[in-house]
Structures are given as C-alpha cells and as structure tokens.
Protein backbone atom coordinates (compact mmCIF):
# COMPACT_ATOMS: atom_id res chain seq x y z
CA UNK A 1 0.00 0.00 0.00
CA UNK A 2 1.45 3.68 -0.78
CA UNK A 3 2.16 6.02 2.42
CA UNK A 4 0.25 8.90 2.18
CA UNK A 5 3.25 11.03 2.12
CA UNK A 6 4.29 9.02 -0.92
CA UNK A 7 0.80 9.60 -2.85
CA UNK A 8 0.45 13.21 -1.18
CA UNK A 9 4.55 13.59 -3.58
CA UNK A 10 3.25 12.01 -6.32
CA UNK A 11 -0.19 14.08 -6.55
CA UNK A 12 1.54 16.98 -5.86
CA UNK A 13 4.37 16.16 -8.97
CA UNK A 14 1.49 15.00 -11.12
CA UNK A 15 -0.04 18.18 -10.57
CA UNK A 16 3.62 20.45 -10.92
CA UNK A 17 4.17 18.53 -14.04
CA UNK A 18 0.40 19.58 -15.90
CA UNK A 19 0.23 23.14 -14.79
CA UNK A 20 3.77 23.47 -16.20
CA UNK A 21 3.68 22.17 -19.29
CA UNK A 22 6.90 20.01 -19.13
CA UNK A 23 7.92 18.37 -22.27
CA UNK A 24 7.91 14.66 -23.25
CA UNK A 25 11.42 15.00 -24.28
CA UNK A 26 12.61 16.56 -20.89
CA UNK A 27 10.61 14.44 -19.09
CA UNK A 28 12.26 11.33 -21.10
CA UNK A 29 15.54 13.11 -20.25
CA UNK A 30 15.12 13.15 -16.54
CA UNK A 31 14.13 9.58 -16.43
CA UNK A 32 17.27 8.29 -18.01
CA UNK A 33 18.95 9.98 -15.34
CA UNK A 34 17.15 7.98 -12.43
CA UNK A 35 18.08 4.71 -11.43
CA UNK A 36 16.19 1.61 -12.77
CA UNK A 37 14.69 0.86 -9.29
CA UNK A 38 13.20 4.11 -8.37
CA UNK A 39 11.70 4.28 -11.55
CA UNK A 40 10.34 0.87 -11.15
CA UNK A 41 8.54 2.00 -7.65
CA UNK A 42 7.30 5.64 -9.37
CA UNK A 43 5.73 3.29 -12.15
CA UNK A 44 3.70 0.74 -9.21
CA UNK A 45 2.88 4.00 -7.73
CA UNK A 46 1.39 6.04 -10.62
CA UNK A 47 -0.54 2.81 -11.60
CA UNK A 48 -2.21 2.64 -8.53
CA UNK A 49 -3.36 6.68 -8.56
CA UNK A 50 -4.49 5.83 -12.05
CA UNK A 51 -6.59 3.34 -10.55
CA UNK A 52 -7.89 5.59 -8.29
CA UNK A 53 -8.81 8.08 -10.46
CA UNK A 54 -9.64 6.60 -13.54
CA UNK A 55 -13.73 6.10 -13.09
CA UNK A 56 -14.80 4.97 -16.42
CA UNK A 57 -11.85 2.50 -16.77
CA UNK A 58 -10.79 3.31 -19.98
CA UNK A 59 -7.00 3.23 -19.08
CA UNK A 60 -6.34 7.22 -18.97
CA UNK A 61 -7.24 10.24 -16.69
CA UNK A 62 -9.34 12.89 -18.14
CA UNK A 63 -9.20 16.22 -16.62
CA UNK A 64 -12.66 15.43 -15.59
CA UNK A 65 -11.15 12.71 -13.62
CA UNK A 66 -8.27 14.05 -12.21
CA UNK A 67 -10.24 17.39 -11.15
CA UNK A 68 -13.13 15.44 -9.42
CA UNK A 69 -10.00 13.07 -7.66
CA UNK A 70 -8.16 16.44 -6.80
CA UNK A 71 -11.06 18.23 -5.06
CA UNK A 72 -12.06 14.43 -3.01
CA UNK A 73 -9.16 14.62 -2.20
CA UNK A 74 -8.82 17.99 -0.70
CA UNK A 75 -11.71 18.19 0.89
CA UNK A 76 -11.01 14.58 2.57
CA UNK A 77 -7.79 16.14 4.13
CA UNK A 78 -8.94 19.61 4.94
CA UNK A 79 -10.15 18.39 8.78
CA UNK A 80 -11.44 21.73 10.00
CA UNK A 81 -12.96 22.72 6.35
CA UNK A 82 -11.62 26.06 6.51
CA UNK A 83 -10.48 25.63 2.27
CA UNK A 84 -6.69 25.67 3.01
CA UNK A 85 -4.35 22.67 3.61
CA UNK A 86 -2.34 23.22 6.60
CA UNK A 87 0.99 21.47 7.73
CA UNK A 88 -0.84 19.43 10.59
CA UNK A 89 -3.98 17.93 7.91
CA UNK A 90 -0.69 16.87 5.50
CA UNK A 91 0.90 14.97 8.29
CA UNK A 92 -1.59 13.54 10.16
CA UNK A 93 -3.54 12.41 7.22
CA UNK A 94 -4.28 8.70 6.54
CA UNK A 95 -4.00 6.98 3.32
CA UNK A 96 -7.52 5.69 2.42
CA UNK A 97 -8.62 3.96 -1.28
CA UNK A 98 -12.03 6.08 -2.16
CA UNK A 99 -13.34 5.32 -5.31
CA UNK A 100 -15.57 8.00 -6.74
CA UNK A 101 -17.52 6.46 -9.40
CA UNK A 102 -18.53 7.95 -12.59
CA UNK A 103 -21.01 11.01 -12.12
C-alpha cells in the first residue's frame, strides 16, 4: 500500500508537471537519469493513482477525472474545512482507497 506522504509527492508532482507544461522530451531526459529501481517504484505507484482516479476504466485520466480526484481529495484532508491545507492535515492524514464512481 502507498504512504500517504508518498501519494500526497506524487499528486503533488502530477499536478507540478500539468500546470507546467513540461515536455515529453525533458521528461524522457530526466528519467534516463534515475536509477532503474526508483523508476520501477514511481511506475507501481502512478498505476495505482491511475486506478484511483480513472472512473470509467478506460485506461487514462481525463481532466474530468483528475479534477473530481483532486477536489475528493482535498476536501477529505482539509479536517477543519476552513479551504486551506495546513501542515498538521498533511501529516496527520491517513492513506484511504475512495473510489468515486462515474457522475
């Protein structure tokens, strides 16, 4: 099972990587760079968030998707629903498999 830490990093690079537009071929660059084995355990972990967020099952995450897995997501770790993320609901959160189904 991923630590939340581990999906909260892995979200949060998802996330870094869309919003800035990063290119396939520096992308491809960087992972040649990176050991075998790390990339191994990034791969088991990005196949288990596209699990997770891919409702219809059709293999990829439409924005759709990923929004409506983002804002779960948020709202599941903002405790005191104030709409901000502190340093306290990051660490003391618990990793726990919600699947959304298709609206």
């Amino acid at each position: 099972m991923v630590k939340r830490m581990n999906l909260v990093r892995l979200v949060a690079a998802i996330g870094l990587l869309v919003t800035s537009g990063a290119g396939a071929g520096t992308a491809a660059a960087q992972a040649a760079d990176k050991p075998k084995d790390k990339v191994a355990l990034g791969e088991a972990d990005v196949k288990q968030l596209l699990l997770l967020m891919d409702t219809d099952k059709n293999g990829k995450i439409s924005k759709e998707e990923y929004m409506r897995f983002m804002e779960a997501e948020f709202n599941r770790l903002d405790l005191d629903k104030s709409g901000e993320l502190d340093v306290k609901e990051l660490t003391q959160s618990t990793f726990r498999v919600v699947h959304s189904g298709h609206r």
